[in-house]
PDB file of N, CA and C in Angstrom:
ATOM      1  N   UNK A   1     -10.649  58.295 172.188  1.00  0.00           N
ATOM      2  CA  UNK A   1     -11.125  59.273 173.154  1.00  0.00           C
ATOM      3  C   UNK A   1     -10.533  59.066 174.539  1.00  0.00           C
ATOM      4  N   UNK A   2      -9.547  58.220 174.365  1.00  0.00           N
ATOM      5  CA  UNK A   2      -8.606  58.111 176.005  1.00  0.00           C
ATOM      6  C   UNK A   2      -8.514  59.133 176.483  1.00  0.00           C
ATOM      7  N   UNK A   3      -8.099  60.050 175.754  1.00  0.00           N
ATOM      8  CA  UNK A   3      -6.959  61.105 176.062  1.00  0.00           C
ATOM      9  C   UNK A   3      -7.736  61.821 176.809  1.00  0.00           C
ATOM     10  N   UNK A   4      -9.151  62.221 176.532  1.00  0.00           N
ATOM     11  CA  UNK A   4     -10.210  63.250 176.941  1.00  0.00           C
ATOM     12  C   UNK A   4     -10.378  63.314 177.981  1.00  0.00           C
ATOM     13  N   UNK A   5     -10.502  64.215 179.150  1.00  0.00           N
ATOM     14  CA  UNK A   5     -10.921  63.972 180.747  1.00  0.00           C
ATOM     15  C   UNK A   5     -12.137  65.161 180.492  1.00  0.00           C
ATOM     16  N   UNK A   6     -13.055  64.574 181.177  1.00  0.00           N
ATOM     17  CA  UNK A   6     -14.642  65.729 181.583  1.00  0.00           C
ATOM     18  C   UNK A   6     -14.202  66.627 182.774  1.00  0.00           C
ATOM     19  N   UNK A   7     -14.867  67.256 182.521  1.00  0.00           N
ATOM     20  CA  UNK A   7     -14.498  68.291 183.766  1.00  0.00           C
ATOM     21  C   UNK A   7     -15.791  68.846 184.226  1.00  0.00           C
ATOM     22  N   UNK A   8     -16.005  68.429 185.272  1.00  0.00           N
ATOM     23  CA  UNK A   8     -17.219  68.674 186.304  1.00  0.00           C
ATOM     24  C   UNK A   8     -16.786  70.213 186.918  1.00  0.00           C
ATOM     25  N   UNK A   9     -18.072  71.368 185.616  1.00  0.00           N
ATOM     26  CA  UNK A   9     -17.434  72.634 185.906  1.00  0.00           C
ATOM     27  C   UNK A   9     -19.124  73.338 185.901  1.00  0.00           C
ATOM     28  N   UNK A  10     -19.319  74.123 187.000  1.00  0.00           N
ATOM     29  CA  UNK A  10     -20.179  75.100 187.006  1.00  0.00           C
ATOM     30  C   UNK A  10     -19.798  76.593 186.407  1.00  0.00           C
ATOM     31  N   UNK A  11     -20.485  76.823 185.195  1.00  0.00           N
ATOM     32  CA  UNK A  11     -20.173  78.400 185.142  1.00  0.00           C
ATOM     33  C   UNK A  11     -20.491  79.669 185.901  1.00  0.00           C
ATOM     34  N   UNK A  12     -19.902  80.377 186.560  1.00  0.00           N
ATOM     35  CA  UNK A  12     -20.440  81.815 187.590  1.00  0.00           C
ATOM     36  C   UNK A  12     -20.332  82.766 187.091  1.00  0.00           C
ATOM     37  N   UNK A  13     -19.612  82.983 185.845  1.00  0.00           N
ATOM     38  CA  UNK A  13     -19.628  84.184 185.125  1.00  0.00           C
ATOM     39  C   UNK A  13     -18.332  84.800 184.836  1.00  0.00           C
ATOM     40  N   UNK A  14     -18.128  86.408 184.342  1.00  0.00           N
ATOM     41  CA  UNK A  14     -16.797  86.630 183.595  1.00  0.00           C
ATOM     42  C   UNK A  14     -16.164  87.531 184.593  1.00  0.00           C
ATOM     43  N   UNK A  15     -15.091  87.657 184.860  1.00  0.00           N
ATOM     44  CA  UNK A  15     -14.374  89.004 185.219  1.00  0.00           C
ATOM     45  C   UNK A  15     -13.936  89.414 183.876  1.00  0.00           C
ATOM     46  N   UNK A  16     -12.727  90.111 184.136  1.00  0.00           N
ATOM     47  CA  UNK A  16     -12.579  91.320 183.196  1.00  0.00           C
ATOM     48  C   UNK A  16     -11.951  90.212 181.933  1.00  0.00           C
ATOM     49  N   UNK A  17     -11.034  89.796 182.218  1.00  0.00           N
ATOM     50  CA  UNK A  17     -10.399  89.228 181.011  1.00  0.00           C
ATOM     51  C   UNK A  17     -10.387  87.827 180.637  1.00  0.00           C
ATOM     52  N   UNK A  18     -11.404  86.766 181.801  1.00  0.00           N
ATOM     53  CA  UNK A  18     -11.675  85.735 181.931  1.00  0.00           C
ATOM     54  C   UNK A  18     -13.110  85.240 182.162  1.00  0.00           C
ATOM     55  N   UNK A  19     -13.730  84.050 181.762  1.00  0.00           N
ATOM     56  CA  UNK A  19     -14.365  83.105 182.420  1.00  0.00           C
ATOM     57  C   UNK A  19     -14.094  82.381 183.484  1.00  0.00           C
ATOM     58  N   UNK A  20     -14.758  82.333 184.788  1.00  0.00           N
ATOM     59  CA  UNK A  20     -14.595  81.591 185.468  1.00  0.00           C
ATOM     60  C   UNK A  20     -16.040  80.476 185.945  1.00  0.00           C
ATOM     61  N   UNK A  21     -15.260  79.752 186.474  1.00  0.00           N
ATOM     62  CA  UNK A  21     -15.688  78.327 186.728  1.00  0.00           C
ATOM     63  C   UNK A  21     -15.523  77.918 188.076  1.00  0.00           C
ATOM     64  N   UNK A  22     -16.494  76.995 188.562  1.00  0.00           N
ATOM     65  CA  UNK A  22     -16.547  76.386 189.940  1.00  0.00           C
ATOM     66  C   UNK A  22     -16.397  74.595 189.566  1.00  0.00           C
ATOM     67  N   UNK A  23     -15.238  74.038 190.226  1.00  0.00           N
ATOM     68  CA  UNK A  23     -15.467  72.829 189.947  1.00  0.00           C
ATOM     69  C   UNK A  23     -16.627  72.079 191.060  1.00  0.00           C
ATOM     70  N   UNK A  24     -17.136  70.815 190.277  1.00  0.00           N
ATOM     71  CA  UNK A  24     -18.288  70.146 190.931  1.00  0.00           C
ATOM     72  C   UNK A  24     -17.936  69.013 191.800  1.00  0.00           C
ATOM     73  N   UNK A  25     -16.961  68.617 191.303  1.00  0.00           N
ATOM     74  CA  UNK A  25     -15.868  67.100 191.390  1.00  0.00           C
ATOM     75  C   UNK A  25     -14.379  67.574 191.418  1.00  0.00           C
ATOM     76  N   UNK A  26     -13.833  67.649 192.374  1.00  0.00           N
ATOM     77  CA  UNK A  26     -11.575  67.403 191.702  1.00  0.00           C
ATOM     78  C   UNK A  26     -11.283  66.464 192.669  1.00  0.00           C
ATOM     79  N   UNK A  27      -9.958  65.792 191.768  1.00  0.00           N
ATOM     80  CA  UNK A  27      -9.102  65.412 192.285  1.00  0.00           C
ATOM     81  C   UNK A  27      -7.565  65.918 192.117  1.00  0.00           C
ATOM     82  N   UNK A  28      -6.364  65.357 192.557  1.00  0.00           N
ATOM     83  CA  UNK A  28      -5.312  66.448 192.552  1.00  0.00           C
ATOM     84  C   UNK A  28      -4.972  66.295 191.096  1.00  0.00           C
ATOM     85  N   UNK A  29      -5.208  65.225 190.859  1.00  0.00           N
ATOM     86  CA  UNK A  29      -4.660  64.515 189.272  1.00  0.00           C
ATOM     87  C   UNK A  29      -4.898  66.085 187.763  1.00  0.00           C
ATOM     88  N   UNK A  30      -5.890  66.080 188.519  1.00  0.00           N
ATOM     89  CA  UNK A  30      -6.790  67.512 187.538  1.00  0.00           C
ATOM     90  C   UNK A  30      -5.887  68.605 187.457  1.00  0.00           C
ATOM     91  N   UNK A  31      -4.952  68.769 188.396  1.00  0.00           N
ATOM     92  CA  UNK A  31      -3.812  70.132 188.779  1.00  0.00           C
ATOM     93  C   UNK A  31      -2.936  70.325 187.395  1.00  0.00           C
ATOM     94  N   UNK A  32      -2.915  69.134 186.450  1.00  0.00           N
ATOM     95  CA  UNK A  32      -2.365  69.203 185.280  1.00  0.00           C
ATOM     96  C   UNK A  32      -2.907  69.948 184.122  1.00  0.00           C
ATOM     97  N   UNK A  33      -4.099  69.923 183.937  1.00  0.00           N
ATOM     98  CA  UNK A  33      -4.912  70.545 183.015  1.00  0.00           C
ATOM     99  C   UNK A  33      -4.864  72.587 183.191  1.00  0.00           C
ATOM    100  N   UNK A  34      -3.886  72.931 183.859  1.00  0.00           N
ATOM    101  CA  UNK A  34      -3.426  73.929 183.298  1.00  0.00           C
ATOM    102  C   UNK A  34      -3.092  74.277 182.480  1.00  0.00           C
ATOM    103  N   UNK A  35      -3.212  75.456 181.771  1.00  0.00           N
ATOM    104  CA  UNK A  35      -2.874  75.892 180.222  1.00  0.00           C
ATOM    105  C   UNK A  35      -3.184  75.027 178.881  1.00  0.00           C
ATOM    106  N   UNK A  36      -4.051  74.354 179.597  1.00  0.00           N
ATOM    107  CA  UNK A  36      -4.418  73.154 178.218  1.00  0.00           C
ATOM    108  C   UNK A  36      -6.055  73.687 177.468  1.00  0.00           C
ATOM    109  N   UNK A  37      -6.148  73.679 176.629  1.00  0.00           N
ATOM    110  CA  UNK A  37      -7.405  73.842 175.798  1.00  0.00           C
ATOM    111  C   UNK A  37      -8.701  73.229 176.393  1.00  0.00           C
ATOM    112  N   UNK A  38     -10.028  73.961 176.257  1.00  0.00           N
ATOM    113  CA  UNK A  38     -10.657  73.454 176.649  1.00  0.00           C
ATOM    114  C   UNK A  38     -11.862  73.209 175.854  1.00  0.00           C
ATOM    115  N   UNK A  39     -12.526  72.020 176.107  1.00  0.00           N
ATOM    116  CA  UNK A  39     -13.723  71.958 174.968  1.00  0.00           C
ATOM    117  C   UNK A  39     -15.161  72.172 175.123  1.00  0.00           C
ATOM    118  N   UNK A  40     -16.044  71.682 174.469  1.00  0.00           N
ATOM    119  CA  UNK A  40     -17.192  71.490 174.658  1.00  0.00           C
ATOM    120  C   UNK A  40     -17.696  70.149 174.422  1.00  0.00           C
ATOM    121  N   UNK A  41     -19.060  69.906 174.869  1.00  0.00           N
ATOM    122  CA  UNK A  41     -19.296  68.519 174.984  1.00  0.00           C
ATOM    123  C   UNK A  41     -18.901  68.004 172.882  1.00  0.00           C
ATOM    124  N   UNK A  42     -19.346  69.269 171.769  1.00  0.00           N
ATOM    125  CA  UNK A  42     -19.086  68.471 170.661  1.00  0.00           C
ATOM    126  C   UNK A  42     -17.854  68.915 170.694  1.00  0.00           C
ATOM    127  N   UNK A  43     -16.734  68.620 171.278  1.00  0.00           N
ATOM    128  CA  UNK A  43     -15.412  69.150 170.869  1.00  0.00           C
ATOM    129  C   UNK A  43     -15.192  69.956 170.216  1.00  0.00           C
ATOM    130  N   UNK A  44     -15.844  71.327 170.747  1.00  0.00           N
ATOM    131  CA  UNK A  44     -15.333  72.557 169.500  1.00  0.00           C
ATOM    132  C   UNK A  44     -14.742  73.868 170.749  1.00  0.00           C
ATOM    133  N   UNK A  45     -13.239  74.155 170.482  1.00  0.00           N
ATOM    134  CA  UNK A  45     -12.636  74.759 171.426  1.00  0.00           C
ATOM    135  C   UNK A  45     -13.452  75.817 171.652  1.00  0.00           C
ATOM    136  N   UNK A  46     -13.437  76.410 173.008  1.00  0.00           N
ATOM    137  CA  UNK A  46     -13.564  77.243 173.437  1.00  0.00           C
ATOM    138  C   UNK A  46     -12.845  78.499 173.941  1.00  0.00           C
ATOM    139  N   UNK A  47     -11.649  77.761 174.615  1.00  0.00           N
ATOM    140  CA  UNK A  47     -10.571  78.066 174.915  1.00  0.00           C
ATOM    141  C   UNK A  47      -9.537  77.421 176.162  1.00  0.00           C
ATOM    142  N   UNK A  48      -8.562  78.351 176.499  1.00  0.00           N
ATOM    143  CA  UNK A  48      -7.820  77.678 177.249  1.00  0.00           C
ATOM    144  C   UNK A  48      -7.793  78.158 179.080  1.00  0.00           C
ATOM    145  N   UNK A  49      -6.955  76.788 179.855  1.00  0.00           N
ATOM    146  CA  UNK A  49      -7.587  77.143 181.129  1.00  0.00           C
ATOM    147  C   UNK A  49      -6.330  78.019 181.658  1.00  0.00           C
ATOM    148  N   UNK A  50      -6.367  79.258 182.237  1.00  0.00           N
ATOM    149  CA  UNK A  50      -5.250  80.013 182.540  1.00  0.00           C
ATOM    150  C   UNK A  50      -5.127  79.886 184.477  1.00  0.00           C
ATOM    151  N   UNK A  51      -5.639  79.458 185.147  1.00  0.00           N
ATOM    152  CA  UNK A  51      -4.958  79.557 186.175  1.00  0.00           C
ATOM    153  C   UNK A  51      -6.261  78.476 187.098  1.00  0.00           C
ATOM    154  N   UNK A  52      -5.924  77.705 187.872  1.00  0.00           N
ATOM    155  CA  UNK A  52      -6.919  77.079 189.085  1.00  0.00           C
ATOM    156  C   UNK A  52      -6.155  77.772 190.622  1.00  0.00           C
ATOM    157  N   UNK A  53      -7.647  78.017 191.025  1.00  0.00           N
ATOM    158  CA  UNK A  53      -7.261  78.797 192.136  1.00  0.00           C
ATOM    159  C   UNK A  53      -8.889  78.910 193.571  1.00  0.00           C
ATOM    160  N   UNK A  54      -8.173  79.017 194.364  1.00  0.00           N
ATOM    161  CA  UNK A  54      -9.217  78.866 195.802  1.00  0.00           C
ATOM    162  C   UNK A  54      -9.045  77.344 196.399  1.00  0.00           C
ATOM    163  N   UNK A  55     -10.142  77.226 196.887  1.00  0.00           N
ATOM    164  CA  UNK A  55      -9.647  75.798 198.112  1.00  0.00           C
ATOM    165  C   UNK A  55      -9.268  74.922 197.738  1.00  0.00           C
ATOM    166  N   UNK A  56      -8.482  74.056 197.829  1.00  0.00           N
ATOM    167  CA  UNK A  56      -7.721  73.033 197.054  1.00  0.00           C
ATOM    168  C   UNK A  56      -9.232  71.590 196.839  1.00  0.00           C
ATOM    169  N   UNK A  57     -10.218  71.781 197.898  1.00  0.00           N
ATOM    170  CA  UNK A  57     -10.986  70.454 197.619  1.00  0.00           C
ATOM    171  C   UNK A  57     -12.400  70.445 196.251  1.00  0.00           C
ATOM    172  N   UNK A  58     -12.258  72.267 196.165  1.00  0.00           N
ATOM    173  CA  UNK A  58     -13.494  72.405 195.171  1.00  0.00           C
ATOM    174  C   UNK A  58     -12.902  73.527 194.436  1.00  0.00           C
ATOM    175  N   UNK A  59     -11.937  74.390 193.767  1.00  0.00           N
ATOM    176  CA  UNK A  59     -11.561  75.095 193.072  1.00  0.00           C
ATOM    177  C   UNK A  59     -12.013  75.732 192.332  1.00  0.00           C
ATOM    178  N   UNK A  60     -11.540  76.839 192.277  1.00  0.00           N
ATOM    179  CA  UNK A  60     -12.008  77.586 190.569  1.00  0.00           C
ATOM    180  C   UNK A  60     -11.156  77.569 189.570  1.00  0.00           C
ATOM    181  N   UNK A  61     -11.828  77.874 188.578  1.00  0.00           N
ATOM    182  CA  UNK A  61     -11.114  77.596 187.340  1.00  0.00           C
ATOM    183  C   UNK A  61     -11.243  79.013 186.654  1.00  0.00           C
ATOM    184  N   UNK A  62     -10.186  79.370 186.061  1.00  0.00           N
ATOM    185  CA  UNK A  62     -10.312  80.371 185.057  1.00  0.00           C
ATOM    186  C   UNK A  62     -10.126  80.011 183.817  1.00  0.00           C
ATOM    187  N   UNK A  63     -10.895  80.642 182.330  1.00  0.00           N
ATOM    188  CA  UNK A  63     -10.698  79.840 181.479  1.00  0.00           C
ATOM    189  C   UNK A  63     -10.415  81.599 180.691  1.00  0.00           C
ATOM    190  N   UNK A  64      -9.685  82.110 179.725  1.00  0.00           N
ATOM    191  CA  UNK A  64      -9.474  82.886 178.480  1.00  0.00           C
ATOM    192  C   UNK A  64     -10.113  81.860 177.053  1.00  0.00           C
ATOM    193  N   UNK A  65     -11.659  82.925 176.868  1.00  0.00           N
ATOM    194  CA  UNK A  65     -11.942  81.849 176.248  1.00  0.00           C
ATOM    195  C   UNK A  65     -12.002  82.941 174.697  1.00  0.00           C
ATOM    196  N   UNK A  66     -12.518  82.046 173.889  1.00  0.00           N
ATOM    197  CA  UNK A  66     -12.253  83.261 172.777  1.00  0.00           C
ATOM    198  C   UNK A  66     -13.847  84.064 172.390  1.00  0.00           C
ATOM    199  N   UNK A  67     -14.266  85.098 171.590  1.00  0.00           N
ATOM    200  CA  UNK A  67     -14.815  86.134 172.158  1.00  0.00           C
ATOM    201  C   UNK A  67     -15.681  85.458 171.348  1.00  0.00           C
ATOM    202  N   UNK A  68     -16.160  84.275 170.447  1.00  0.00           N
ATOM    203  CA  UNK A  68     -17.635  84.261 170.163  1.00  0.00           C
ATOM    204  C   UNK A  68     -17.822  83.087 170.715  1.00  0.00           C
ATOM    205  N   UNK A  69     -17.385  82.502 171.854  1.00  0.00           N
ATOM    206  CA  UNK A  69     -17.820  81.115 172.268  1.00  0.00           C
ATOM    207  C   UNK A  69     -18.864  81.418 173.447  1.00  0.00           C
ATOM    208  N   UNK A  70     -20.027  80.258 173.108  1.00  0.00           N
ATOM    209  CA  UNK A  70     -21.506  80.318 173.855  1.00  0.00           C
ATOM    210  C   UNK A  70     -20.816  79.086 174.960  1.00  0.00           C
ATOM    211  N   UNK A  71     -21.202  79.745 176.080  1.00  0.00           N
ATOM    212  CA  UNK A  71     -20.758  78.905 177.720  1.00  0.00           C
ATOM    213  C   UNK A  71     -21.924  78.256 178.264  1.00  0.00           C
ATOM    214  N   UNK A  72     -22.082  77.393 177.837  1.00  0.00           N
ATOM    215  CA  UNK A  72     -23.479  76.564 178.534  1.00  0.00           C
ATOM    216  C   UNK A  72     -23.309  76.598 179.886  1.00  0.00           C
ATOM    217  N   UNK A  73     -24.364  77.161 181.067  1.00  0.00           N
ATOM    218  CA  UNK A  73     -23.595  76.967 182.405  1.00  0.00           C
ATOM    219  C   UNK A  73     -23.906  75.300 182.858  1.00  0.00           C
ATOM    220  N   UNK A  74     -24.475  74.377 182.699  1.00  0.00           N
ATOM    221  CA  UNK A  74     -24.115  73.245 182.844  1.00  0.00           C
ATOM    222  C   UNK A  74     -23.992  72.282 182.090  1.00  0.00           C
ATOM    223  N   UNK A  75     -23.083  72.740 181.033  1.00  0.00           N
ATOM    224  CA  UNK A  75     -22.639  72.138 179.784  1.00  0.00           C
ATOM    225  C   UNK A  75     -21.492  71.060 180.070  1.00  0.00           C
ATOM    226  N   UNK A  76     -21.275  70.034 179.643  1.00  0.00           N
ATOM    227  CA  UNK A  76     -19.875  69.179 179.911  1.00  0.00           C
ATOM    228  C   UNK A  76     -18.544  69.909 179.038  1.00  0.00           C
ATOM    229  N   UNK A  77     -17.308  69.816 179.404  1.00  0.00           N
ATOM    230  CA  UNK A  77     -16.526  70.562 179.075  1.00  0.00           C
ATOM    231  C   UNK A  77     -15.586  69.477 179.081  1.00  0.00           C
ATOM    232  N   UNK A  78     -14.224  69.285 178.237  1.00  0.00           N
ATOM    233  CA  UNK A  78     -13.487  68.493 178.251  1.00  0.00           C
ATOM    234  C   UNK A  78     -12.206  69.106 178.085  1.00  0.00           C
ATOM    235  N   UNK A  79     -11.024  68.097 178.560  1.00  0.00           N
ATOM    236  CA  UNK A  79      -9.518  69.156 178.646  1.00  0.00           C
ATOM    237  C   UNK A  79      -8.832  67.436 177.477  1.00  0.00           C
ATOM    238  N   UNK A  80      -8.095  67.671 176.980  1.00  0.00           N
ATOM    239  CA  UNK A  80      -7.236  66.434 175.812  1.00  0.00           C
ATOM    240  C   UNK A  80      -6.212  66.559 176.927  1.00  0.00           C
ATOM    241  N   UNK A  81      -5.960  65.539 177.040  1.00  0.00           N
ATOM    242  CA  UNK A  81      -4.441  65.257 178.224  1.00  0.00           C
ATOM    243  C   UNK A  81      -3.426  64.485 177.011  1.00  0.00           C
ATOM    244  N   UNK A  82      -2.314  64.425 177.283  1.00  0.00           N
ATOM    245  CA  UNK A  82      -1.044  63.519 176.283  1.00  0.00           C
ATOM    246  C   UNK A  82      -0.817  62.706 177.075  1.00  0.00           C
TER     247      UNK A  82
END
C-alpha cells in the first residue's frame, strides 16, 4: 500500500460534466495526481482526476467520475502513484 496517497478532499457538488472537490490539506507534491484514477476508502474506482484548479494553497479538484459511483462527501479518497 506504498504506492497509495489519501487525499484530504471535501465534496461541493457536480457541474455539468464533473465532480468537484475542495482540498482540506495540499502540498505541491499532490500537483502529480493529475489524470490519475481515483478511489474510495475500499479501493473501488470511482474515477479519474481531470484538472486541479483555484488557489494554489487549498485547490479544487475536478474529478470525471463514472455515472453509478456514490460520493461520500467526507469519505477518504485515494490516488495509486508509480
Amino acid at each position: 500500500m506504498k504506492n497509495w496517497v489519501k487525499l484530504n478532499l471535501f465534496y461541493l457538488g457536480e457541474s455539468k460534466k464533473n465532480r468537484i472537490f475542495r482540498v482540506k490539506r495540499w502540498n505541491r507534491d499532490l500537483e502529480k495526481i493529475i489524470h490519475k484514477k481515483i478511489f474510495t476508502e475500499k479501493y473501488e474506482e470511482i474515477g479519474k482526476i481531470k484538472e486541479i484548479f483555484g488557489p494554489i494553497n487549498l485547490p479544487f479538484i475536478s474529478v470525471t467520475t463514472h455515472h453509478d459511483s456514490q460520493i461520500i462527501p467526507n469519505g477518504n479518497f485515494y490516488v495509486k502513484m508509480r
